[in-house]
Protein backbone atom coordinates (compact mmCIF):
# COMPACT_ATOMS: atom_id res chain seq x y z
CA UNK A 1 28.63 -14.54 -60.97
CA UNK A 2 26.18 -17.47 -61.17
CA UNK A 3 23.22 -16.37 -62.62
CA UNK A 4 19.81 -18.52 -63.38
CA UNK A 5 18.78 -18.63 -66.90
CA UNK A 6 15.00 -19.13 -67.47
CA UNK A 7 14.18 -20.44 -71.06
CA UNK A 8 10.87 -19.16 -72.19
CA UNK A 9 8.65 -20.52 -75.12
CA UNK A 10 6.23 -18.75 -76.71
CA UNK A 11 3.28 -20.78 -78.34
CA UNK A 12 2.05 -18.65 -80.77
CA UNK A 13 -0.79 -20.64 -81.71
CA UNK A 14 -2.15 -21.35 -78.23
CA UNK A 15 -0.88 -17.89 -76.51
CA UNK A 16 0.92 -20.44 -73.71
CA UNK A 17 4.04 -18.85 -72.05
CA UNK A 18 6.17 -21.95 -70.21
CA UNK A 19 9.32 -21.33 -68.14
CA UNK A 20 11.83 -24.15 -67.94
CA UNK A 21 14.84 -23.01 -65.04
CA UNK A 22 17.67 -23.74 -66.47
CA UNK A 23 19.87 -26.93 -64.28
CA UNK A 24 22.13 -25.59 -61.34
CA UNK A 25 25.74 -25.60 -62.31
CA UNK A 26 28.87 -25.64 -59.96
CA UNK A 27 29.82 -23.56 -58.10
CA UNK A 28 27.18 -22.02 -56.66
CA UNK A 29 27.26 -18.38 -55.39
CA UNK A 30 28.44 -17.62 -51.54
CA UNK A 31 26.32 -15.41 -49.93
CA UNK A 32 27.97 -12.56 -51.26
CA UNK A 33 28.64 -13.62 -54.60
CA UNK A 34 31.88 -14.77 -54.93
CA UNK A 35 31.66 -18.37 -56.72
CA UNK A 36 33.76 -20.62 -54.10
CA UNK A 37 35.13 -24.05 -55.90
CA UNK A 38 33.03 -27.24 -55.10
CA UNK A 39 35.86 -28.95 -53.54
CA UNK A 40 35.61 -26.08 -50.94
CA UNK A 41 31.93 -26.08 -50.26
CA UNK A 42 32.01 -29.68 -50.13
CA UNK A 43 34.83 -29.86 -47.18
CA UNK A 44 33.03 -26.93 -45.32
CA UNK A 45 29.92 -28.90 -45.39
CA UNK A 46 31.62 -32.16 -44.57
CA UNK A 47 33.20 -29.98 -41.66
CA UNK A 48 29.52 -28.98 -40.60
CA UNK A 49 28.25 -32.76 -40.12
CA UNK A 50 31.31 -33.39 -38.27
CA UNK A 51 30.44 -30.01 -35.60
CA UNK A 52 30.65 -32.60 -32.01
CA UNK A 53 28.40 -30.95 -30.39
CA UNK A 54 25.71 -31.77 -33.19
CA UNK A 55 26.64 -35.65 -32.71
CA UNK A 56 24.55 -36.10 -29.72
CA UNK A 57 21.22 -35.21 -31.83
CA UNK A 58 22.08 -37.81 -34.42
CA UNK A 59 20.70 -40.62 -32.05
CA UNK A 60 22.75 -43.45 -34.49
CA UNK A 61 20.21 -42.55 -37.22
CA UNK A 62 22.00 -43.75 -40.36
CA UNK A 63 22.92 -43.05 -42.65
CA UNK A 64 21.93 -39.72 -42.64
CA UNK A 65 19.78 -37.64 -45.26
CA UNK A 66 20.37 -33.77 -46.51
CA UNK A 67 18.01 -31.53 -48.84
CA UNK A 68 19.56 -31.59 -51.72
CA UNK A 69 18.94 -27.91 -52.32
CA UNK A 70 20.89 -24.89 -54.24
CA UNK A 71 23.17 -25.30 -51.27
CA UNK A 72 24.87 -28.87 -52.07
CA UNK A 73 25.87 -30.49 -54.84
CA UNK A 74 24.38 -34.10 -54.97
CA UNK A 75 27.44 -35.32 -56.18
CA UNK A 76 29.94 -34.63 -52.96
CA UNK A 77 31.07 -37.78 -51.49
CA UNK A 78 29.70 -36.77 -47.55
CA UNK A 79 29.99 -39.23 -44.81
CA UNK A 80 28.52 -39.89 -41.32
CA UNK A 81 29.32 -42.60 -39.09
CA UNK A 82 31.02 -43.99 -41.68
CA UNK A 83 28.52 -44.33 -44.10
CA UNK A 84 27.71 -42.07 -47.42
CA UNK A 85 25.37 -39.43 -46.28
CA UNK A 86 22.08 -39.75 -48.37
CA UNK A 87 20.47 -36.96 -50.53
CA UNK A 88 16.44 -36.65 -50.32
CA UNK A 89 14.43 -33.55 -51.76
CA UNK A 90 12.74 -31.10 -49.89
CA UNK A 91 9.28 -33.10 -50.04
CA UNK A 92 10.81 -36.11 -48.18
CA UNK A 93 9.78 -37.04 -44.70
CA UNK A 94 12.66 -38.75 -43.62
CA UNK A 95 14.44 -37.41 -41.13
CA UNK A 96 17.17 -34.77 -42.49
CA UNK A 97 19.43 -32.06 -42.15
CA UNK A 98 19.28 -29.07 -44.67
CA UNK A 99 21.08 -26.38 -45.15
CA UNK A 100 19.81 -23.25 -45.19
CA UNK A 101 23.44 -21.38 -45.50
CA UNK A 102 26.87 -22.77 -47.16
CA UNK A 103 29.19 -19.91 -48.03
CA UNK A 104 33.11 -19.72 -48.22
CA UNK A 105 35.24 -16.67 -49.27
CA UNK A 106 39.12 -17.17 -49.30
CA UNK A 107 39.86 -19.12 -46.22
CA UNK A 108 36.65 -18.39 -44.12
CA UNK A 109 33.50 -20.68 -44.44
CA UNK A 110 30.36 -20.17 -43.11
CA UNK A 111 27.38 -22.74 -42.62
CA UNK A 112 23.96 -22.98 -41.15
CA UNK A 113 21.72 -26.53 -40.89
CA UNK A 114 18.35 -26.91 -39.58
CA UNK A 115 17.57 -30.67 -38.15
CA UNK A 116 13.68 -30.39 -38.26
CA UNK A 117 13.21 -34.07 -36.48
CA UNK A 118 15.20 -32.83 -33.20
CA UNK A 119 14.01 -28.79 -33.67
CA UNK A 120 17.62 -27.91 -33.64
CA UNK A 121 19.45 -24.90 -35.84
CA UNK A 122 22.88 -24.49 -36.34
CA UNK A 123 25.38 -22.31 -37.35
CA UNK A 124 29.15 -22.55 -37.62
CA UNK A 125 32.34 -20.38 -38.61
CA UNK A 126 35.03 -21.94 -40.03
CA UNK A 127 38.61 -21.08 -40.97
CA UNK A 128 41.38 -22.99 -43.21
CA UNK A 129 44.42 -23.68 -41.50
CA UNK A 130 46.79 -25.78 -43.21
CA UNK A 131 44.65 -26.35 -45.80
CA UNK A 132 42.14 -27.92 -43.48
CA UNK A 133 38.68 -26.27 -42.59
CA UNK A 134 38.90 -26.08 -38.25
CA UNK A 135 35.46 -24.84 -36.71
CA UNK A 136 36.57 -21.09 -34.84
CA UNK A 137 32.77 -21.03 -33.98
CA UNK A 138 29.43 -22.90 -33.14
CA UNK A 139 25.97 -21.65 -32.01
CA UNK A 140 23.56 -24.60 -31.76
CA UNK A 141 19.57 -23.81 -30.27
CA UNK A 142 16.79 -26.14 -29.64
CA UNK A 143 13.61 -24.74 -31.77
């Protein structure tokens, strides 16, 4: 199980406590736990941008921006359109999708986005077949 370490330093002569968090390694937890390989998380989220009936909300905006968050690793080669997808952090204000969920156990995946700039929230089911990730499931609502 992935666990955050905190390093703590003790300044005995000025009585300061500072917390460094440790960096994020791969692979991050699922939502229940189980550590899922990158390669995995990376194809389910891959899977996610390519969810049709998100396409329409897109409006050609490329390429497109996630939150690099616990969720994604900013080293997965995503694509949109063709293009790389771009990684921002949460404090940018260009338009991006986050995600908020990312979770695969065995051969069922699990992801929810939110696109803030068009008020939509998604989530999707997915299931490997064939060693590919197919979507068995999509519910997609306007904020």
């Amino acid at each position: 199980m992935h666990r955050l370490f905190v390093l703590v330093f003790v300044f005995a002569c000025s009585g300061k406590v500072e917390t460094v968090p440790a960096p994020p390694t791969d692979p991050a937890p699922s939502a229940s736990g189980i550590e899922a390989p990158a390669s995995d998380r990376a194809e389910v989220a891959q899977a996610t941008l390519d969810v049709a009936e998100l396409q329409q909300y897109f409006h050609g905006r490329t390429p497109l921006r996630i939150v690099i968050n616990r969720m994604v690793n900013p080293a997965w080669k995503l694509a949109h359109g063709g293009q790389a997808v771009g990684g921002v952090d949460e404090t940018s204000e260009d338009p991006r999708i986050e995600f908020t969920l990312l979770r695969v156990e065995g051969d069922k995946a699990g992801a929810t986005i939110r696109y803030e700039v068009e008020g939509v929230v998604m989530h999707a089911e997915f299931a490997r077949v064939g060693g590919a990730w197919k979507l068995t499931k999509s519910d997609l609502a306007e904020e």
